[in-house]
Protein backbone atom coordinates (compact mmCIF):
# COMPACT_ATOMS: atom_id res chain seq x y z
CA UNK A 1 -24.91 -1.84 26.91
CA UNK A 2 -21.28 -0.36 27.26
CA UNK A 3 -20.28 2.96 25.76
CA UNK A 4 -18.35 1.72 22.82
CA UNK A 5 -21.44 -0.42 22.14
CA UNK A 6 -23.60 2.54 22.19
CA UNK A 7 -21.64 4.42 20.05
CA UNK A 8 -21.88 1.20 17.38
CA UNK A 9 -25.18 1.45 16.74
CA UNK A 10 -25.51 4.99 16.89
CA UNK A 11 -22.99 4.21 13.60
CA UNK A 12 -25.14 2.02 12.35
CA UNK A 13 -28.68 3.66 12.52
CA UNK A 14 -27.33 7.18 11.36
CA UNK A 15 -25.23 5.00 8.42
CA UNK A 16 -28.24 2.63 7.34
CA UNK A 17 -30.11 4.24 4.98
CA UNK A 18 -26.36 5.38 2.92
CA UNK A 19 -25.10 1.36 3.50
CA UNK A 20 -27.70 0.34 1.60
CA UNK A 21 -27.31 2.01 -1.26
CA UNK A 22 -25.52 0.49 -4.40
CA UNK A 23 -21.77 0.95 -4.82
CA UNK A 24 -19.33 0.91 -7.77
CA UNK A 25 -17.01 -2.27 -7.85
CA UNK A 26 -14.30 -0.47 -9.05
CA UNK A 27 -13.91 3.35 -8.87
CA UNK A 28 -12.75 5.71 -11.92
CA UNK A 29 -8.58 5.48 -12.12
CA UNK A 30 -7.26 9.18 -12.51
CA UNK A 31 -9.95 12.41 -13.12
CA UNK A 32 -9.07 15.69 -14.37
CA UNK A 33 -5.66 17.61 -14.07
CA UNK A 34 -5.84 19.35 -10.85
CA UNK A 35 -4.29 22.49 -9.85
CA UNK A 36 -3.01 21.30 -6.30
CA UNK A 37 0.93 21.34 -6.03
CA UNK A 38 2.63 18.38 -7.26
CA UNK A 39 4.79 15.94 -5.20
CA UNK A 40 8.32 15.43 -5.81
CA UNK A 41 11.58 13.24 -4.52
CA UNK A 42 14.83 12.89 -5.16
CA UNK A 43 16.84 9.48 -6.06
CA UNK A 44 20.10 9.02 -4.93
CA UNK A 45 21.91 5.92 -7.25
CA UNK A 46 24.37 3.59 -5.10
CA UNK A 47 27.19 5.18 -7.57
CA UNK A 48 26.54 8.96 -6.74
CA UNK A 49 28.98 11.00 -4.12
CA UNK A 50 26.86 10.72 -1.30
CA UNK A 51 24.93 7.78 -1.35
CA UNK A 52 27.32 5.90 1.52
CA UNK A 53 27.11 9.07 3.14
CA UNK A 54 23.52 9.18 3.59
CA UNK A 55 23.28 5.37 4.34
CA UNK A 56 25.71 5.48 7.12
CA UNK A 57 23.54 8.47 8.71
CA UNK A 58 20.25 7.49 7.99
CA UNK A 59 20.50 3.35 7.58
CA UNK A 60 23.42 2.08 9.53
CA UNK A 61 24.73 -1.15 9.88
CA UNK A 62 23.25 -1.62 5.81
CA UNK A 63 27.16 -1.94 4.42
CA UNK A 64 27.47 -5.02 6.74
CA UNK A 65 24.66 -6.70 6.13
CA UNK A 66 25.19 -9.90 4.64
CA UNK A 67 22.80 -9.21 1.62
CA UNK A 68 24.29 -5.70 0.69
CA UNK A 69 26.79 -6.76 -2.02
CA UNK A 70 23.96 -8.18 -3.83
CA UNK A 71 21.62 -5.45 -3.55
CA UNK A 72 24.57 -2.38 -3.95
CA UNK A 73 24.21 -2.08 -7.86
CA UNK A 74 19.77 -1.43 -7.21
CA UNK A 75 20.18 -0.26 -4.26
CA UNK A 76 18.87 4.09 -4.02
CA UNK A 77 18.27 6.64 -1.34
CA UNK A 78 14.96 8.38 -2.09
CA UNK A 79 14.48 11.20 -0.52
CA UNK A 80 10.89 13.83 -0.35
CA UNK A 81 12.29 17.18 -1.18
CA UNK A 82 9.05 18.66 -1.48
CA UNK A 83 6.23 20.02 0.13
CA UNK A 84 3.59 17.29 0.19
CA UNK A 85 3.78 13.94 2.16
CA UNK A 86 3.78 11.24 -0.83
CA UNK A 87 1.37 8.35 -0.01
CA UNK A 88 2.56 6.11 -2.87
CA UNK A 89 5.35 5.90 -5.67
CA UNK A 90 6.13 4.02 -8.13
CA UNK A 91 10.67 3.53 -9.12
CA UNK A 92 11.85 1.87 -12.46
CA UNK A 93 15.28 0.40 -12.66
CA UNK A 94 16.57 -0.14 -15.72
CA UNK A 95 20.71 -1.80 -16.95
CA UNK A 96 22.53 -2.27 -20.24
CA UNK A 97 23.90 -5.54 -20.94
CA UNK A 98 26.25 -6.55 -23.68
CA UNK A 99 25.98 -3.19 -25.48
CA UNK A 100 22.34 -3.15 -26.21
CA UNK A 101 20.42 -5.66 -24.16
CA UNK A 102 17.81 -3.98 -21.89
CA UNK A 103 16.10 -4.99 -18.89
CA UNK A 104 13.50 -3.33 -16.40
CA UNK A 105 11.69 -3.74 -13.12
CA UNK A 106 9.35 -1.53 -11.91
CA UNK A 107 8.15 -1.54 -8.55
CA UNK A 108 5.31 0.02 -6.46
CA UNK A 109 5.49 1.25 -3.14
CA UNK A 110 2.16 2.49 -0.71
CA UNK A 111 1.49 1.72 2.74
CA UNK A 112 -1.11 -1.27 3.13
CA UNK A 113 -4.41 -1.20 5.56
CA UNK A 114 -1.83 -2.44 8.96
CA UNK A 115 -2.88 -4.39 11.91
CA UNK A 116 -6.31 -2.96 12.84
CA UNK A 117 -6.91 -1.49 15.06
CA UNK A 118 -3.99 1.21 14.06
CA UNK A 119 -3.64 4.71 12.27
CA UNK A 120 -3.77 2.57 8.60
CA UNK A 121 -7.43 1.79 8.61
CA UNK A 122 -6.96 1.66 5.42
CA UNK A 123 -4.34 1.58 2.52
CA UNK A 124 -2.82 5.32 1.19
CA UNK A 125 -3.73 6.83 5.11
CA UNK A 126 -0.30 6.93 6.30
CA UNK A 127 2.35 8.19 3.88
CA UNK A 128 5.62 6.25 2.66
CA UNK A 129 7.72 9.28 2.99
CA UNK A 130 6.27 12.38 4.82
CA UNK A 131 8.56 15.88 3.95
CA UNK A 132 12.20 15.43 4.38
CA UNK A 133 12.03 11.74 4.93
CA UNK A 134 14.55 9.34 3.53
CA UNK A 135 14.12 5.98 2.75
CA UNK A 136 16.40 2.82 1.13
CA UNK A 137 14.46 1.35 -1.73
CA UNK A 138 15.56 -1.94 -3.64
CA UNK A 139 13.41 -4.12 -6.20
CA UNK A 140 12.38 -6.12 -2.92
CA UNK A 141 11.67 -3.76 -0.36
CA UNK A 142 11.68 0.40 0.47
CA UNK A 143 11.84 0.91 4.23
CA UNK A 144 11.83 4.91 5.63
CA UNK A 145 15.03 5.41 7.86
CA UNK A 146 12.33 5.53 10.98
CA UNK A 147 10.91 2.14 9.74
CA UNK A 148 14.35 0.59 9.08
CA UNK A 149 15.99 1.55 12.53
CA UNK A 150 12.10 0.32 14.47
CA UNK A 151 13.21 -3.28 12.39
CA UNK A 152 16.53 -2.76 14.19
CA UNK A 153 18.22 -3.14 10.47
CA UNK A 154 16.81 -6.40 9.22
CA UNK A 155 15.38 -6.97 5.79
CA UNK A 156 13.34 -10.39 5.99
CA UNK A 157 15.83 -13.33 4.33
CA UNK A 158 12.98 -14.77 3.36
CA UNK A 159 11.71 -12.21 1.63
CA UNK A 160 14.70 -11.25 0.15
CA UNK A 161 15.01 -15.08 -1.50
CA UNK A 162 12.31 -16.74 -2.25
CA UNK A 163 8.97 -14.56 -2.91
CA UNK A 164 10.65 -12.50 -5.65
CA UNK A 165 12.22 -14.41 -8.37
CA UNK A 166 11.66 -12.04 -10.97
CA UNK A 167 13.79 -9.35 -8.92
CA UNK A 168 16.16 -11.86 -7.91
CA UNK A 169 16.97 -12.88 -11.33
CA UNK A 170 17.33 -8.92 -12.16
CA UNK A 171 19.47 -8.10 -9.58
CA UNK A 172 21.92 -10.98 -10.62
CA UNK A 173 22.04 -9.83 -14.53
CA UNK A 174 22.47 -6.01 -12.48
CA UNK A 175 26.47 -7.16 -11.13
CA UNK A 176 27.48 -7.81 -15.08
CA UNK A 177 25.94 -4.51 -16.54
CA UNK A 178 27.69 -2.01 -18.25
CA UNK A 179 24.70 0.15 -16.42
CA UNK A 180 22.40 0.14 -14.09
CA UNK A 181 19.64 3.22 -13.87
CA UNK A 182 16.51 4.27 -11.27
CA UNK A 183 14.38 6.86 -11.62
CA UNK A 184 10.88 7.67 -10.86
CA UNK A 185 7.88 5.96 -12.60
CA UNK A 186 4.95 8.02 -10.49
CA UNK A 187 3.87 9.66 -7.22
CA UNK A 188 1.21 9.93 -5.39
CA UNK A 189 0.24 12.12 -2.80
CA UNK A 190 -3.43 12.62 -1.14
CA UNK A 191 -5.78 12.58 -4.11
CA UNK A 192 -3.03 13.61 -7.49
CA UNK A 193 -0.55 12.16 -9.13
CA UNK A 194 2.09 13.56 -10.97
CA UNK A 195 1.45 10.93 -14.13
CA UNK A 196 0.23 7.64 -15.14
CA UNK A 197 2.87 4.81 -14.23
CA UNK A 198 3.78 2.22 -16.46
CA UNK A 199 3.14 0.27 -13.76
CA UNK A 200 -0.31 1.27 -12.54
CA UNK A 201 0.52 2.73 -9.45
CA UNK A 202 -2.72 4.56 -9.91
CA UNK A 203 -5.28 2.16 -10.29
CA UNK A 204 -3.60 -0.53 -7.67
CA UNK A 205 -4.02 2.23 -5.24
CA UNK A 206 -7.41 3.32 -5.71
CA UNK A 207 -8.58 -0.02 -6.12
CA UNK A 208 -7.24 -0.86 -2.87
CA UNK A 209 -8.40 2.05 -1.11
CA UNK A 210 -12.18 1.66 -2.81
CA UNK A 211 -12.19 -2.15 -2.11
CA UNK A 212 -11.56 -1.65 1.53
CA UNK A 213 -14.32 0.79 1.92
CA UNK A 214 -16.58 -1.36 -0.50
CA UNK A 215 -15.92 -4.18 2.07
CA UNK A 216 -17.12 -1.75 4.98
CA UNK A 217 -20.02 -0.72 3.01
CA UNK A 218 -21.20 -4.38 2.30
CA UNK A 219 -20.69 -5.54 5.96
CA UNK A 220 -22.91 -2.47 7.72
CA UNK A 221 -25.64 -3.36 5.08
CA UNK A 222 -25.11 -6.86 5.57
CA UNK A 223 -24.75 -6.86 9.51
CA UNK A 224 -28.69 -4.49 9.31
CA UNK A 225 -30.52 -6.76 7.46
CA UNK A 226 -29.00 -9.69 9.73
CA UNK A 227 -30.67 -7.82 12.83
CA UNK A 228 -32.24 -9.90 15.54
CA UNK A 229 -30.07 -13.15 14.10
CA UNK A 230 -28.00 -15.21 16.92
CA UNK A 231 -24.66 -15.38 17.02
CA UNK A 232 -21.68 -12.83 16.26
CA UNK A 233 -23.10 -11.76 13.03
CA UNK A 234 -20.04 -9.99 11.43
CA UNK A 235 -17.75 -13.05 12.22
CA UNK A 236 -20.25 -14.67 9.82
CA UNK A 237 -20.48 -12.05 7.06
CA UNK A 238 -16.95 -11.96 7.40
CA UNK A 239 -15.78 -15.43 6.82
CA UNK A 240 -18.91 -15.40 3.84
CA UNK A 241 -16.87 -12.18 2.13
CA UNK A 242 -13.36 -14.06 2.34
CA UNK A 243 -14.87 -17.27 1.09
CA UNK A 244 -16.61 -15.15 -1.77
CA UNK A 245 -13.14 -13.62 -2.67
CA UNK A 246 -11.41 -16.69 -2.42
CA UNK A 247 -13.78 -18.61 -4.98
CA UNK A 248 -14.30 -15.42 -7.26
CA UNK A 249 -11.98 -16.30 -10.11
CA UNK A 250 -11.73 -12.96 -11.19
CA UNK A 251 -8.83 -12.02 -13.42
CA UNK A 252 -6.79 -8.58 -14.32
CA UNK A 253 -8.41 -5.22 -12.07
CA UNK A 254 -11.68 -7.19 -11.04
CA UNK A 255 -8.72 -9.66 -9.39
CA UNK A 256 -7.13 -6.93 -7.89
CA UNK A 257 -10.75 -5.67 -6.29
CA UNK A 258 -11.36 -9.10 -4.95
CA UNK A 259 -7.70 -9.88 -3.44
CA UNK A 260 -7.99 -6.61 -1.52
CA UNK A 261 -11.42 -6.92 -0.29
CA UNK A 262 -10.30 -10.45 0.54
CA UNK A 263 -7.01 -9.09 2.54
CA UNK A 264 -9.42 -6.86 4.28
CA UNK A 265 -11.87 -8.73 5.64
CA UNK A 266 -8.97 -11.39 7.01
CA UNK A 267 -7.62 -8.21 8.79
CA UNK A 268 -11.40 -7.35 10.15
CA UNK A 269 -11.61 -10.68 11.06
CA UNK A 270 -8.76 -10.80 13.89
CA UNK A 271 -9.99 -6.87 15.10
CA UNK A 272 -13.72 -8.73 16.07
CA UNK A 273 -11.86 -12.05 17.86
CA UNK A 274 -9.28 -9.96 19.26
CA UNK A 275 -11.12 -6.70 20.43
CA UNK A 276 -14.96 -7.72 19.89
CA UNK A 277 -17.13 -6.64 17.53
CA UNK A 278 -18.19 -3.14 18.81
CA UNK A 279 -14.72 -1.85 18.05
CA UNK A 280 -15.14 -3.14 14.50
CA UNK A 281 -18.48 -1.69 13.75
CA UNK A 282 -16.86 1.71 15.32
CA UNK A 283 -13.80 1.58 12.79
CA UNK A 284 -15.91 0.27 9.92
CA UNK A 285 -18.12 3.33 10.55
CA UNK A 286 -15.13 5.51 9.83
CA UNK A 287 -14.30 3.80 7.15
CA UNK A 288 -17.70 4.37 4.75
CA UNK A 289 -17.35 7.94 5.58
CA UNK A 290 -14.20 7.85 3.20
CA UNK A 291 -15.13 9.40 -0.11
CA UNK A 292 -13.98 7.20 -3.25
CA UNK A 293 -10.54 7.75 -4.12
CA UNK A 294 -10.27 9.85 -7.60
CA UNK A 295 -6.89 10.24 -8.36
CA UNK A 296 -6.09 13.58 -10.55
CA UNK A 297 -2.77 14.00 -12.34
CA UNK A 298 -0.82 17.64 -11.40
């Protein structure tokens, strides 16, 4: 038995008794206010003084990219002038049309679980914008300046056309408004929020974040009582879970749940075939140790 292998079951045995335990489906949204210091950014709108300035330091080569006269008028720097790294936030753009005609989009930003294995285990661990940080949001996408210069500059065509009608269809009514406005729905940083978003920035992220542990939780219990079974047993719970979530026909939060449990396990799934199933067991060991995400508003 190899180290790594060692250290797997060492997971499992000292994580057995806890694993099989019930869980909560879905964990309680937002607790009590909390004391803790509260997050904050700053938006810069494509029509302030120093928006180009900031782009051309922090984003260059954005003002020739063939899609940047059609995101210009949504277009916004945001920028963490505060203390705290923020792990999630939420933007709301809003125009004027014809005098009195008003739209919105609101749109959520957080950093997904990433390729495992990687420092995002799991969704919320690696913040969108740690202190200081600038980033370029739009209704399609919010890259970090670190993030946008690793991409070498591009912003997925495909992306940017076909998956997002709705913002598409916004951004085109945006180049005839008598105004066009951004500001900040929510934030999110560790466990508090500074309020409830219109959007449910809240609940999407804990949901994720309690899904992807639920999933852990499910497959050590599972992958126990499976002990002494041939083949690779957590390939096989695994492709049971995303089968389960693919046939749920769950609607509204329990949808949510189920879709992120789902994504989950499909990212589990290529850690086992491409690194073995030791290394999974070791990462979903880390992962039950998470306590459920409580979000508290500051």
């Amino acid at each position: 038995m190899s180290i790594t292998r060692r250290k797997a079951v060492a997971i499992l045995g000292s994580l057995a008794a806890f694993s099989m335990t019930p869980f909560k489906s879905i964990a309680t949204i937002v607790g009590q206010p909390s004391k803790h210091k509260k997050p904050s950014i700053r938006l810069v709108r494509h029509d302030e003084a120093d928006f180009f300035a900031l782009v051309n330091e922090h984003f260059p080569g954005y003002t020739q990219h063939r899609y940047y006269d059609k995101l210009l008028p949504v277009s916004a720097i945001v920028i963490n002038n505060g203390e705290l790294p923020v792990s999630a936030f939420a933007l709301k753009w809003t125009l004027v049309k014809d005098g009195s005609k008003k739209r919105e989009m609101k749109r959520r930003y957080m950093r997904m679980a990433g390729r495992i294995p990687s420092h995002r285990i799991v969704t919320g661990q690696m913040p969108v914008l740690r202190p200081g940080e600038f980033a370029l949001a739009t209704p399609f996408f919010a890259y970090s300046a670190i993030e946008y210069q690793q991409r070498g500059g591009k912003l997925q065509p495909a992306r940017l056309s076909q998956r997002q009608r709705r913002a598409g269809a916004f951004v085109k009514h945006a180049h005839s408004a008598e105004y066009v406005g951004v500001s900040v729905d929510a934030l999110i940083s560790r466990k508090v929020i500074t309020k409830e978003s219109s959007h449910n920035l809240a609940h999407h992220y804990a949901v994720y974040r309690n899904a992807e542990r639920d999933e852990a939780l499910a497959l050590l219990k599972g992958y126990t009582e499976k002990s002494g079974q041939p083949g690779n047993r957590l390939l096989q719970l695994l492709q049971d879970d995303i089968d389960t979530g693919r046939a749920s026909g769950s609607r509204g939060h329990k949808l949510i749940y189920w879709r992120a449990r789902t994504h989950y396990a499909i990212k589990l799934r290529r850690l086992v075939n491409v690194k073995g199933e030791a290394k999974a067991l070791e990462l979903l060991g880390k992962v039950t140790k998470m306590k459920r995400t409580v979000l508290r508003h500051v």
